[in-house]
C-alpha atoms as a PDB file:
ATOM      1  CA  UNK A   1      20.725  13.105 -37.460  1.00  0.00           C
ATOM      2  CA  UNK A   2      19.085  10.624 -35.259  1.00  0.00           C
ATOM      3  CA  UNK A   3      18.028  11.648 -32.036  1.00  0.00           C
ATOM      4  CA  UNK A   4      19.978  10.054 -29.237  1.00  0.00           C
ATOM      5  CA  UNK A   5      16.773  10.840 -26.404  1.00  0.00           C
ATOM      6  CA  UNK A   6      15.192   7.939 -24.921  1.00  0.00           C
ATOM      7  CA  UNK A   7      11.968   7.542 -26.473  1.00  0.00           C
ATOM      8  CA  UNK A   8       8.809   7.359 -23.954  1.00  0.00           C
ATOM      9  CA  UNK A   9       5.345   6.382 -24.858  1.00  0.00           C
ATOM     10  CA  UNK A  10       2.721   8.184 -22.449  1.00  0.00           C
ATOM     11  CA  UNK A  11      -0.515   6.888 -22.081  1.00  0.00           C
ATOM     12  CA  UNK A  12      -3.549   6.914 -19.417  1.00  0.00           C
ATOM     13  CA  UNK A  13      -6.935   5.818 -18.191  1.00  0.00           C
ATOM     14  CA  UNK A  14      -7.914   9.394 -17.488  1.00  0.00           C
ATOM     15  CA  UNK A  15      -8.123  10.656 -21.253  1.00  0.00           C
ATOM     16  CA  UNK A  16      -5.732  13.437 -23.197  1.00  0.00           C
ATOM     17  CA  UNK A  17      -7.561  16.109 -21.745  1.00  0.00           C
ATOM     18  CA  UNK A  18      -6.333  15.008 -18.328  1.00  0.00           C
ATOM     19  CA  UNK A  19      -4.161  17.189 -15.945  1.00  0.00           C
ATOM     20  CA  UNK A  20      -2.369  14.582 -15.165  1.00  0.00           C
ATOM     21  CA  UNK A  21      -1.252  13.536 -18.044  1.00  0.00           C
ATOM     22  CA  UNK A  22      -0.604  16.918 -19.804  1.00  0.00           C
ATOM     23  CA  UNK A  23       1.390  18.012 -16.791  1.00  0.00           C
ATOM     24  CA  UNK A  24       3.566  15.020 -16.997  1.00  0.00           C
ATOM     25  CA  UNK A  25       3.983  15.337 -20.724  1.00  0.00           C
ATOM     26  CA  UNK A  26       5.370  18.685 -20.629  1.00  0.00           C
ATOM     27  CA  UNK A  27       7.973  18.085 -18.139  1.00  0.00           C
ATOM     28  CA  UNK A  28       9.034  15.201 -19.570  1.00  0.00           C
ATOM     29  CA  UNK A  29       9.304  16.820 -22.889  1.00  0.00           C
ATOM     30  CA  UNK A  30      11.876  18.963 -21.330  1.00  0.00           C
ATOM     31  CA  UNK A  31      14.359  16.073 -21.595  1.00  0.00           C
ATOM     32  CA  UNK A  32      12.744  13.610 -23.637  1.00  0.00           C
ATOM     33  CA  UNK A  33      11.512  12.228 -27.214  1.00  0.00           C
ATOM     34  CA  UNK A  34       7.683  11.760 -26.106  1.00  0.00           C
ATOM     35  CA  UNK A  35       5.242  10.257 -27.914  1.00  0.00           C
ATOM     36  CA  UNK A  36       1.124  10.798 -26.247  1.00  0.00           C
ATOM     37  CA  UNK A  37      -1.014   7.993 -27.189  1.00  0.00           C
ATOM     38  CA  UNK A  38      -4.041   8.655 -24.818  1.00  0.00           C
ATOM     39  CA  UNK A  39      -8.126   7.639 -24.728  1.00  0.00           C
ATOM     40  CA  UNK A  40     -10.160  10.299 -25.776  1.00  0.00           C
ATOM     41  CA  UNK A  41     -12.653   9.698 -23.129  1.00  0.00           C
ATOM     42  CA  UNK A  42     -12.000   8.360 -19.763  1.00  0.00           C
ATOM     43  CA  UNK A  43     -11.493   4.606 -19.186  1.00  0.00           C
ATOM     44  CA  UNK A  44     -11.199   4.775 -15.681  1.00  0.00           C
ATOM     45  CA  UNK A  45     -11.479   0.777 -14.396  1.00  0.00           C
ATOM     46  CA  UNK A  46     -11.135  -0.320 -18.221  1.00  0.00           C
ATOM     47  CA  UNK A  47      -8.452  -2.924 -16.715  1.00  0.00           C
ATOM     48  CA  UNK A  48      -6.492  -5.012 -18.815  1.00  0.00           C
ATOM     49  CA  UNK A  49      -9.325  -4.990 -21.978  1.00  0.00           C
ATOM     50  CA  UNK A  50      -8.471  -5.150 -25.345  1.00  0.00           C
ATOM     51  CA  UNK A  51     -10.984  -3.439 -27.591  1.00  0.00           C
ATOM     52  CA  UNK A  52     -12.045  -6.830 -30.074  1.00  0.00           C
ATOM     53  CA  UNK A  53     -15.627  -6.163 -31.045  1.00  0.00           C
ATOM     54  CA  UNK A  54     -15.758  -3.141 -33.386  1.00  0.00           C
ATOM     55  CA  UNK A  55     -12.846  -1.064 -34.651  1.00  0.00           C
ATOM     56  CA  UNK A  56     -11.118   1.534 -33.120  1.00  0.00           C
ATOM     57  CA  UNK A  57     -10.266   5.161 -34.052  1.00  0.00           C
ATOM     58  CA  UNK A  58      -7.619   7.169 -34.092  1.00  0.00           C
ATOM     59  CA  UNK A  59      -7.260  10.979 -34.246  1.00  0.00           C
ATOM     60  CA  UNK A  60      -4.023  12.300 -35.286  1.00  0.00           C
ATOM     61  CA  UNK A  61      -3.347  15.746 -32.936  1.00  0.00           C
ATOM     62  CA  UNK A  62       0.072  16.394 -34.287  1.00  0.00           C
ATOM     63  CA  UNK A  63       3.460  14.153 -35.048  1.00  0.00           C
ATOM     64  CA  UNK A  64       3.683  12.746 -31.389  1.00  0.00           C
ATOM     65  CA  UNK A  65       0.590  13.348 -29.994  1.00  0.00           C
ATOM     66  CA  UNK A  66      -2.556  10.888 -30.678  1.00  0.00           C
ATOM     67  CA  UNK A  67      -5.867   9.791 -29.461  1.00  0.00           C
ATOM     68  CA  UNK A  68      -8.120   7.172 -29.751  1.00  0.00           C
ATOM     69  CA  UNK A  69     -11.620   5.794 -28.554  1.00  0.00           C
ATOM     70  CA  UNK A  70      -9.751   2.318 -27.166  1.00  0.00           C
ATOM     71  CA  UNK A  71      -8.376   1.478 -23.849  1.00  0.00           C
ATOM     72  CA  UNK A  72      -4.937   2.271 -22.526  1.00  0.00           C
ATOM     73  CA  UNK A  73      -4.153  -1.292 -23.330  1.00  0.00           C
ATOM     74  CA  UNK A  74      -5.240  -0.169 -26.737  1.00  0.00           C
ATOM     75  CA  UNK A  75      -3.342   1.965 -26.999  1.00  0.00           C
ATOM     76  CA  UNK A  76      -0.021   0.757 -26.013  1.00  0.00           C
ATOM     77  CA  UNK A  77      -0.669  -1.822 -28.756  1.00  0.00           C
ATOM     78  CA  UNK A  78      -1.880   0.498 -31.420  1.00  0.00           C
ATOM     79  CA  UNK A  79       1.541   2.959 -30.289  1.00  0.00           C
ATOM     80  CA  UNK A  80       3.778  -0.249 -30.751  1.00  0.00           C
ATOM     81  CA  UNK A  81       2.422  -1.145 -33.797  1.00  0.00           C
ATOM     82  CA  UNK A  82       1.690   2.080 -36.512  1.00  0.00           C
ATOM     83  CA  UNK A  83       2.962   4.731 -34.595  1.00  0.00           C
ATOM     84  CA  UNK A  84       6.649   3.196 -33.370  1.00  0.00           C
ATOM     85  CA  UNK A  85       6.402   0.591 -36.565  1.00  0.00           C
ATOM     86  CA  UNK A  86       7.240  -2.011 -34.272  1.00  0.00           C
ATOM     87  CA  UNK A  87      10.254  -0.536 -33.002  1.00  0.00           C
ATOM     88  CA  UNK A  88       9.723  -0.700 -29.299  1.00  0.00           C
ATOM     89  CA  UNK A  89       9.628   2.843 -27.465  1.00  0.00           C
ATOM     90  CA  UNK A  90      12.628   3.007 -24.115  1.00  0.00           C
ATOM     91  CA  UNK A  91      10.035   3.347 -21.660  1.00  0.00           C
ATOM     92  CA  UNK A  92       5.894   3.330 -21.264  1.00  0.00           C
ATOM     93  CA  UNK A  93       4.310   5.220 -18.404  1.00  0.00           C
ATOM     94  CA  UNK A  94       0.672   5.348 -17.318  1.00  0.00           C
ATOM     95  CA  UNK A  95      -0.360   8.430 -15.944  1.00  0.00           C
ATOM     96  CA  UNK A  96      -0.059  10.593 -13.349  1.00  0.00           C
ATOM     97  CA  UNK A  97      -3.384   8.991 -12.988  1.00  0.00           C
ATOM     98  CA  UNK A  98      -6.341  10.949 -10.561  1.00  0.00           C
ATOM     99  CA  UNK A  99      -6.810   8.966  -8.065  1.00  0.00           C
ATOM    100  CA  UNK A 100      -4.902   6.284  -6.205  1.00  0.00           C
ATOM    101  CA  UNK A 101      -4.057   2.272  -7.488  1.00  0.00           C
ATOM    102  CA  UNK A 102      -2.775   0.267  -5.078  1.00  0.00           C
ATOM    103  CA  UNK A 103      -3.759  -3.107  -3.632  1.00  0.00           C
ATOM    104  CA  UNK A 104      -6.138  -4.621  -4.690  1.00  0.00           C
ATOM    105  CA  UNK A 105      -7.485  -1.900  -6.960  1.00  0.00           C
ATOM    106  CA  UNK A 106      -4.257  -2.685  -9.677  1.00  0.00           C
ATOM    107  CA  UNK A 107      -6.504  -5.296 -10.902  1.00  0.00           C
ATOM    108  CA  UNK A 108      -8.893  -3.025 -12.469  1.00  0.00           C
ATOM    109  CA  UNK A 109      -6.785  -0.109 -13.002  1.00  0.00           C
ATOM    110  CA  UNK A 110      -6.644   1.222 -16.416  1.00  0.00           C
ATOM    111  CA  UNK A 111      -3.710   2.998 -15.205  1.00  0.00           C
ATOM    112  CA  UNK A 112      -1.916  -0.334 -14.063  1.00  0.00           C
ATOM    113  CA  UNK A 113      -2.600  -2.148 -17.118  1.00  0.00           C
ATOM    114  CA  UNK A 114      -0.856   0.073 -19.898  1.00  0.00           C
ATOM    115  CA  UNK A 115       2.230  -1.137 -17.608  1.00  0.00           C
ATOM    116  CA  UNK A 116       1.292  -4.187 -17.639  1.00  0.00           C
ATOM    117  CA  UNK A 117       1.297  -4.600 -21.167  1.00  0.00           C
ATOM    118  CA  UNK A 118       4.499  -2.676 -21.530  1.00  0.00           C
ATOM    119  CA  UNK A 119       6.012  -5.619 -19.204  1.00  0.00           C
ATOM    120  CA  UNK A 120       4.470  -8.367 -21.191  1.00  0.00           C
ATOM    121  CA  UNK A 121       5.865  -6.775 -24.345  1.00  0.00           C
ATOM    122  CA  UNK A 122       9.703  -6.540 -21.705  1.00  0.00           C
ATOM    123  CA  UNK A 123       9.414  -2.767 -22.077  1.00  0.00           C
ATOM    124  CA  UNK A 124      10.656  -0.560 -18.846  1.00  0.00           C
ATOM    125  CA  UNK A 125       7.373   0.539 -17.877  1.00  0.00           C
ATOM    126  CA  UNK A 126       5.933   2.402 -15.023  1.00  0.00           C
ATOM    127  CA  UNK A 127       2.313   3.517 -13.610  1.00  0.00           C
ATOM    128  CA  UNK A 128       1.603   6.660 -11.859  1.00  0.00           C
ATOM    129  CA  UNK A 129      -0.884   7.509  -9.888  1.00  0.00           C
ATOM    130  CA  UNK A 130      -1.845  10.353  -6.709  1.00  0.00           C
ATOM    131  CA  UNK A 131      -3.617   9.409  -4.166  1.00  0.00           C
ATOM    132  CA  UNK A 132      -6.949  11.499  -2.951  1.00  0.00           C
ATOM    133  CA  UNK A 133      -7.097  13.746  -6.440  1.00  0.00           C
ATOM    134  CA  UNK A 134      -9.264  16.619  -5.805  1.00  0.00           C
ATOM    135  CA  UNK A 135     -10.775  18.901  -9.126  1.00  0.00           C
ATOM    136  CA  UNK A 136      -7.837  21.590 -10.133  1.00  0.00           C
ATOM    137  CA  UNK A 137      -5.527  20.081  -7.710  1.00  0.00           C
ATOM    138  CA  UNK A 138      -2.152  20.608  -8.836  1.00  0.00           C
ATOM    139  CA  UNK A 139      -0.267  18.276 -10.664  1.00  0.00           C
ATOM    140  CA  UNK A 140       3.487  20.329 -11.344  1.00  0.00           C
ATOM    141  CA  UNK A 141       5.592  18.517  -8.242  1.00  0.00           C
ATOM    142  CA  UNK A 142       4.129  15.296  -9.223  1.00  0.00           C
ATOM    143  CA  UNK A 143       5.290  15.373 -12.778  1.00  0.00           C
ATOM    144  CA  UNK A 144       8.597  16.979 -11.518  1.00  0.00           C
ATOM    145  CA  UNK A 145       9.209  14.003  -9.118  1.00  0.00           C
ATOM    146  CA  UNK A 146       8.065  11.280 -12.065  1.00  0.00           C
ATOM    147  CA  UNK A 147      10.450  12.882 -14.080  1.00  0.00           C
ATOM    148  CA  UNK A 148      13.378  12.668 -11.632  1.00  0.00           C
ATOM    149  CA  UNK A 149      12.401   9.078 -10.979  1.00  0.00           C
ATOM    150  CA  UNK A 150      12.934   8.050 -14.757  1.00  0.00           C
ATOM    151  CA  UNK A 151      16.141   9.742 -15.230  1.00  0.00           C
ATOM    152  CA  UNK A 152      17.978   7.726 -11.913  1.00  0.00           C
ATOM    153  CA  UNK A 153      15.546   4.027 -13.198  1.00  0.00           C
ATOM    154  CA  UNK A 154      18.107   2.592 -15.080  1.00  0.00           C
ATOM    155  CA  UNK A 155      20.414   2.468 -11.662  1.00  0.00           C
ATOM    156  CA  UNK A 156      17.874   0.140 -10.232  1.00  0.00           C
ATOM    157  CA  UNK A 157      18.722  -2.457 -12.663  1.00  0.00           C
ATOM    158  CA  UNK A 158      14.931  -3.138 -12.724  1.00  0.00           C
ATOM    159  CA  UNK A 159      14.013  -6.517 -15.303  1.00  0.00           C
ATOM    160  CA  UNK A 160      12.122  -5.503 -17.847  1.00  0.00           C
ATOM    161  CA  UNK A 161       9.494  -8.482 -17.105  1.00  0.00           C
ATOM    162  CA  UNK A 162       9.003  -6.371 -13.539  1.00  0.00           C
ATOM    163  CA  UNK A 163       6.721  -2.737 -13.842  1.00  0.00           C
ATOM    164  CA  UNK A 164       6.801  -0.064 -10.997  1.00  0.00           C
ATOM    165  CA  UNK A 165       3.889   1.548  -9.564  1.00  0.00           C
ATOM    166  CA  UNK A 166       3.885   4.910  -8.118  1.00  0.00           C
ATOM    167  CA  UNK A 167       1.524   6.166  -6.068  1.00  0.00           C
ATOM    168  CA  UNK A 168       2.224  10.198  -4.818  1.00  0.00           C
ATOM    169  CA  UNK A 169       0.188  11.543  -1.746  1.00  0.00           C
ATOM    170  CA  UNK A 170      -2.071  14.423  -2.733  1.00  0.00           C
ATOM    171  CA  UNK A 171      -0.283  18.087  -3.769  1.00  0.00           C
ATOM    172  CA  UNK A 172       0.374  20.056  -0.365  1.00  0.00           C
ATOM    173  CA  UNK A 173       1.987  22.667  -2.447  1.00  0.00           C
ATOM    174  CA  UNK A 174       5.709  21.256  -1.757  1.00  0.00           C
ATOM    175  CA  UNK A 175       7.943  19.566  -4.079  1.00  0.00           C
ATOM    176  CA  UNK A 176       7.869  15.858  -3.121  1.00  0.00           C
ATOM    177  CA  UNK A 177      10.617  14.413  -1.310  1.00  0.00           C
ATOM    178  CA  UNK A 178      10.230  11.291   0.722  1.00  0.00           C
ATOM    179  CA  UNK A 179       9.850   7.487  -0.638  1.00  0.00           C
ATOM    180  CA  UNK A 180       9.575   3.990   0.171  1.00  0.00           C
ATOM    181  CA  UNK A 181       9.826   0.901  -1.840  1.00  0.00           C
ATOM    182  CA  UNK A 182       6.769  -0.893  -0.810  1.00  0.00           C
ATOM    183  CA  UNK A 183       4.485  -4.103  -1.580  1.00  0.00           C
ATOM    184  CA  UNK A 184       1.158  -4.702  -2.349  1.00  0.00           C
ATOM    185  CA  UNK A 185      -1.338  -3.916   0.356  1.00  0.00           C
ATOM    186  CA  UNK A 186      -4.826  -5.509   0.455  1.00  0.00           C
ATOM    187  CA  UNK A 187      -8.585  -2.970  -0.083  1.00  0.00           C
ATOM    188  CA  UNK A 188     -11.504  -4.488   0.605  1.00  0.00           C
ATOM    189  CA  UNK A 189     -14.928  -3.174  -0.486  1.00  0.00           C
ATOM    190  CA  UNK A 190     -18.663  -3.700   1.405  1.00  0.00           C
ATOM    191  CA  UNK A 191     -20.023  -3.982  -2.694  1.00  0.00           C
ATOM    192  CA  UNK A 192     -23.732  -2.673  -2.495  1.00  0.00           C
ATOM    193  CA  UNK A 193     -25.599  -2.506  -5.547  1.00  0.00           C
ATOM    194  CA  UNK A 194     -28.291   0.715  -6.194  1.00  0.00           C
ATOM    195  CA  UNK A 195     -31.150  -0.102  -8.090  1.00  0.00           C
ATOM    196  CA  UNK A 196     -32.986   2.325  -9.655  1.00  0.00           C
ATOM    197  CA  UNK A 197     -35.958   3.009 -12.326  1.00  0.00           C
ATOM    198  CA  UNK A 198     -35.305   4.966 -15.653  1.00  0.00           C
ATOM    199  CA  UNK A 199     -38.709   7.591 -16.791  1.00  0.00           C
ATOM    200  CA  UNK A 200     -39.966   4.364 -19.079  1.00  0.00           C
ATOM    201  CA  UNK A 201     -39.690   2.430 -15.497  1.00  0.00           C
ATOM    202  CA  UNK A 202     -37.161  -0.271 -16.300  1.00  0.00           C
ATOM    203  CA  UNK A 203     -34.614  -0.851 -14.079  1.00  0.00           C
ATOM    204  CA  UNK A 204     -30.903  -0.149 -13.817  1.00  0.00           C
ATOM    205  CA  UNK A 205     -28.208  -0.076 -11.549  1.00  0.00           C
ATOM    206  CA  UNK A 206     -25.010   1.497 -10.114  1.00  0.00           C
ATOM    207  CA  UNK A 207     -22.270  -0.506  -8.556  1.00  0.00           C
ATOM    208  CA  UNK A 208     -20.893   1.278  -5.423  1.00  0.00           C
ATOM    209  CA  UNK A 209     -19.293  -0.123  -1.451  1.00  0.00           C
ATOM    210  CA  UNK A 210     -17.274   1.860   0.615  1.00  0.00           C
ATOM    211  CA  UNK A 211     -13.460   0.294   0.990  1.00  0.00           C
ATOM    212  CA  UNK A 212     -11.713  -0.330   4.125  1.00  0.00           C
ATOM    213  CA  UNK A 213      -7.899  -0.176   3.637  1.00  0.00           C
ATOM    214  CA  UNK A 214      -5.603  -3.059   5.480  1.00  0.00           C
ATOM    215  CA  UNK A 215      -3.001  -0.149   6.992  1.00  0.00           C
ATOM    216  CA  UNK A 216      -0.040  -3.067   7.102  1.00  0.00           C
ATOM    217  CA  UNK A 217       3.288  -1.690   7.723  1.00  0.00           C
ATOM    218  CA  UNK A 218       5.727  -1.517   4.582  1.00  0.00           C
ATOM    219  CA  UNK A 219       2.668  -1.386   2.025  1.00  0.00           C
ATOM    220  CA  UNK A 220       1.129   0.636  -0.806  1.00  0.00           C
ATOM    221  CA  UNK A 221      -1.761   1.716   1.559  1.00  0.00           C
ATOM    222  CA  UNK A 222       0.269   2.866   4.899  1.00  0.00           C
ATOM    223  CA  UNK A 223       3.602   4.661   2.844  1.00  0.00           C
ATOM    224  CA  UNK A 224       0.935   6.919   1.244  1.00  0.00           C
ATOM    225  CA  UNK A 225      -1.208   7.408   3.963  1.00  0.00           C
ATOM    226  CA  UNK A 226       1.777   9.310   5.932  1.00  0.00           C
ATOM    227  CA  UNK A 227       2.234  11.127   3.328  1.00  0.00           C
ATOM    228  CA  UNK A 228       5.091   9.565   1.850  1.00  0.00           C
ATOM    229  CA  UNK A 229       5.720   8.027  -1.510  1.00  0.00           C
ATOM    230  CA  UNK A 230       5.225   4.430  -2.508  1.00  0.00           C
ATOM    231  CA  UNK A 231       6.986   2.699  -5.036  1.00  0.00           C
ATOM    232  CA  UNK A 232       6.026  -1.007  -5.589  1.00  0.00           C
ATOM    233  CA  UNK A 233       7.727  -3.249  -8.362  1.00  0.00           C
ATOM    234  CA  UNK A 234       4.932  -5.524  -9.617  1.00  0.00           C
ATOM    235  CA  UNK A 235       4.627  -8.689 -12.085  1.00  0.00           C
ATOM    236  CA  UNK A 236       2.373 -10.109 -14.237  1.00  0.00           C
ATOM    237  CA  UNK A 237       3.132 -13.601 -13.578  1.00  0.00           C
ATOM    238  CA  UNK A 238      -0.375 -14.636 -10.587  1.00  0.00           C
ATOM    239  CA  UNK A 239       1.534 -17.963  -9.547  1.00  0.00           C
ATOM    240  CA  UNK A 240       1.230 -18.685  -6.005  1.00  0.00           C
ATOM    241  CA  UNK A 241       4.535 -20.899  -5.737  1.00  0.00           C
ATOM    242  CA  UNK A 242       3.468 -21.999  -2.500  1.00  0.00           C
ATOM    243  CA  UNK A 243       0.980 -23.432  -2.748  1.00  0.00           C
ATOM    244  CA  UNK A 244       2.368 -25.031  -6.482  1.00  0.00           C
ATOM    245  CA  UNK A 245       5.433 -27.001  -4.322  1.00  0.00           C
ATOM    246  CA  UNK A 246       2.819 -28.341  -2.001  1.00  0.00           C
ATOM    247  CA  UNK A 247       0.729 -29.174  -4.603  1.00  0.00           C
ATOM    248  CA  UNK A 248       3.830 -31.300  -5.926  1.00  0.00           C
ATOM    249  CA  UNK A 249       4.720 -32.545  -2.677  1.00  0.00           C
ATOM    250  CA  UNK A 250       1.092 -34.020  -1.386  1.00  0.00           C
ATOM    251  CA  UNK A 251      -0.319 -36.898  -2.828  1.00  0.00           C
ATOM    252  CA  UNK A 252      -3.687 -35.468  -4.486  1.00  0.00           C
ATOM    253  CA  UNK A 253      -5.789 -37.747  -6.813  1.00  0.00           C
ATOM    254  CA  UNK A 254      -8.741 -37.360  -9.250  1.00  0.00           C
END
C-alpha cells in the first residue's frame, strides 16, 4: 500500500550528529514519512555552495537516513536526485539549526540555503534556527513547535517560490508559545582579521568582528530578542524593483 504521509526531506548545516536535527527528526517522525539527508561534518557558513571540484560521498545509515561529506545544498540535490528518484519530497526543512540566521546572516547560512534550494526547485521549504544555542541546551519544545508549525503550513497558502525562516529564542524550559510574522532585519559586523604564525612561522589567519544588531520594530532581530518567535517568508529573487522603474524612467546613457 502506498503511504499517504507527506514526505519531508531534513537536512542541516550543523551535521547528523546534531541535536538539533535529531530532535527534530524524531518528532517529526511521529507523524511523518522522513527522509535525513545531513553533512557529516559541520558546514556551518557553507552558504549557497555546490560541491563541483571533487566528488562527493555518501554513507548509507539505514533506508531514510543518509550522510554525506557535501553541503546542505548538496544535499538537497543529491536527496532529489538518487534518493527521491526525482520525485520531489512535500516539504524540505533546514534545521533546528544552533545558532540564530536572520538578517543579514541568511546570506551565508548553510541553514538558509537548503531552503533556498528547495524554493528554487518550488518545493514548500522551511529553515529553522534558535537563537543564542548554548552546549546541551535543550532542543524538545523547539522541535515540538516546528512540528506544529508544518502541520497548520498549508493554511497559509504560502507559494512555493516563497521559503519561511524560523528563528526560536533560546530553551527556557517552556513549551513555546508566542509568534510574529516578521521581515528581514539588518546585522552589521566591525570585521577584524587575526593574524597569526604557525610553529614553521608562516602566517595564517582567523576572520572574526563583533555584530551590532539594528533592533527595528517588526523584524527578525527585535521579535526574538523579546523572546518571541519570528517567522519571516523570504525569496530568492535580489531585484530591487525600485530602483529597476527608476532606472526605466530616467534618461541614463553609456
Amino acid at each position: 500500500m502506498t503511504s499517504t504521509k507527506k514526505r519531508i526531506l531534513l537536512t542541516n548545516d550543523d551535521g547528523y550528529h546534531s541535536d538539533g536535527i535529531r530532535a527534530l527528526c524524531k518528532e517529526l517522525e511521529r507523524k511523518y514519512e522522513v527522509f535525513l539527508v545531513a553533512p557529516d561534518r559541520e558546514q556551518s557558513a557553507s552558504s549557497h555552495s555546490l560541491t563541483l571540484n571533487r566528488p562527493l560521498r555518501v554513507h548509507k545509515i539505514n533506508d531514510r537516513t543518509y550522510t554525506t561529506d557535501g553541503t546542505p545544498t548538496d544535499c538537497v540535490m543529491l536527496a532529489i536526485h538518487l534518493l527521491f528518484n526525482k520525485k520531489h519530497p512535500d516539504m524540505i526543512i533546514s534545521g533546528i539549526n544552533h545558532g540564530a540566521n536572520m538578517g543579514d546572516d541568511i546570506t551565508y547560512s548553510g541553514t538558509v540555503a537548503a531552503a533556498i534550494e528547495g524554493s528554487i526547485l518550488r518545493i514548500p521549504s522551511i529553515a529553522v534556527s534558535m537563537a543564542n544555542h548554548e552546549p546541551n541546551m535543550s532542543m524538545t519544545y523547539a522541535a515540538k513547535w516546528t512540528a506544529k508549525f508544518v502541520a497548520k503550513y498549508d493554511k497559509l497558502e504560502i507559494d512555493s517560490a516563497t521559503f519561511i525562516n524560523i528563528n526560536l529564542p533560546p530553551d527556557n524550559g517552556k513549551p513555546y508559545a508566542r509568534f510574529e510574522f516578521t521581515r528581514q532585519g539588518v546585522r552589521q559586523y566591525k570585521d577584524i582579521i587575526v593574524t597569526k604564525r604557525d610553529p614553521r612561522g608562516k602566517p595564517y589567519f582567523w576572520i572574526g568582528g563583533r555584530p551590532k544588531w539594528k533592533m527595528t520594530k517588526g523584524t527578525d532581530f527585535a521579535a526574538v530578542h523579546r523572546g518571541v518567535i519570528s517567522i519571516t517568508p523570504l525569496r530568492l529573487n535580489f531585484t530591487d524593483t525600485e530602483t529597476l522603474e527608476r532606472f526605466k524612467l530616467g534618461r541614463f546613457e553609456v
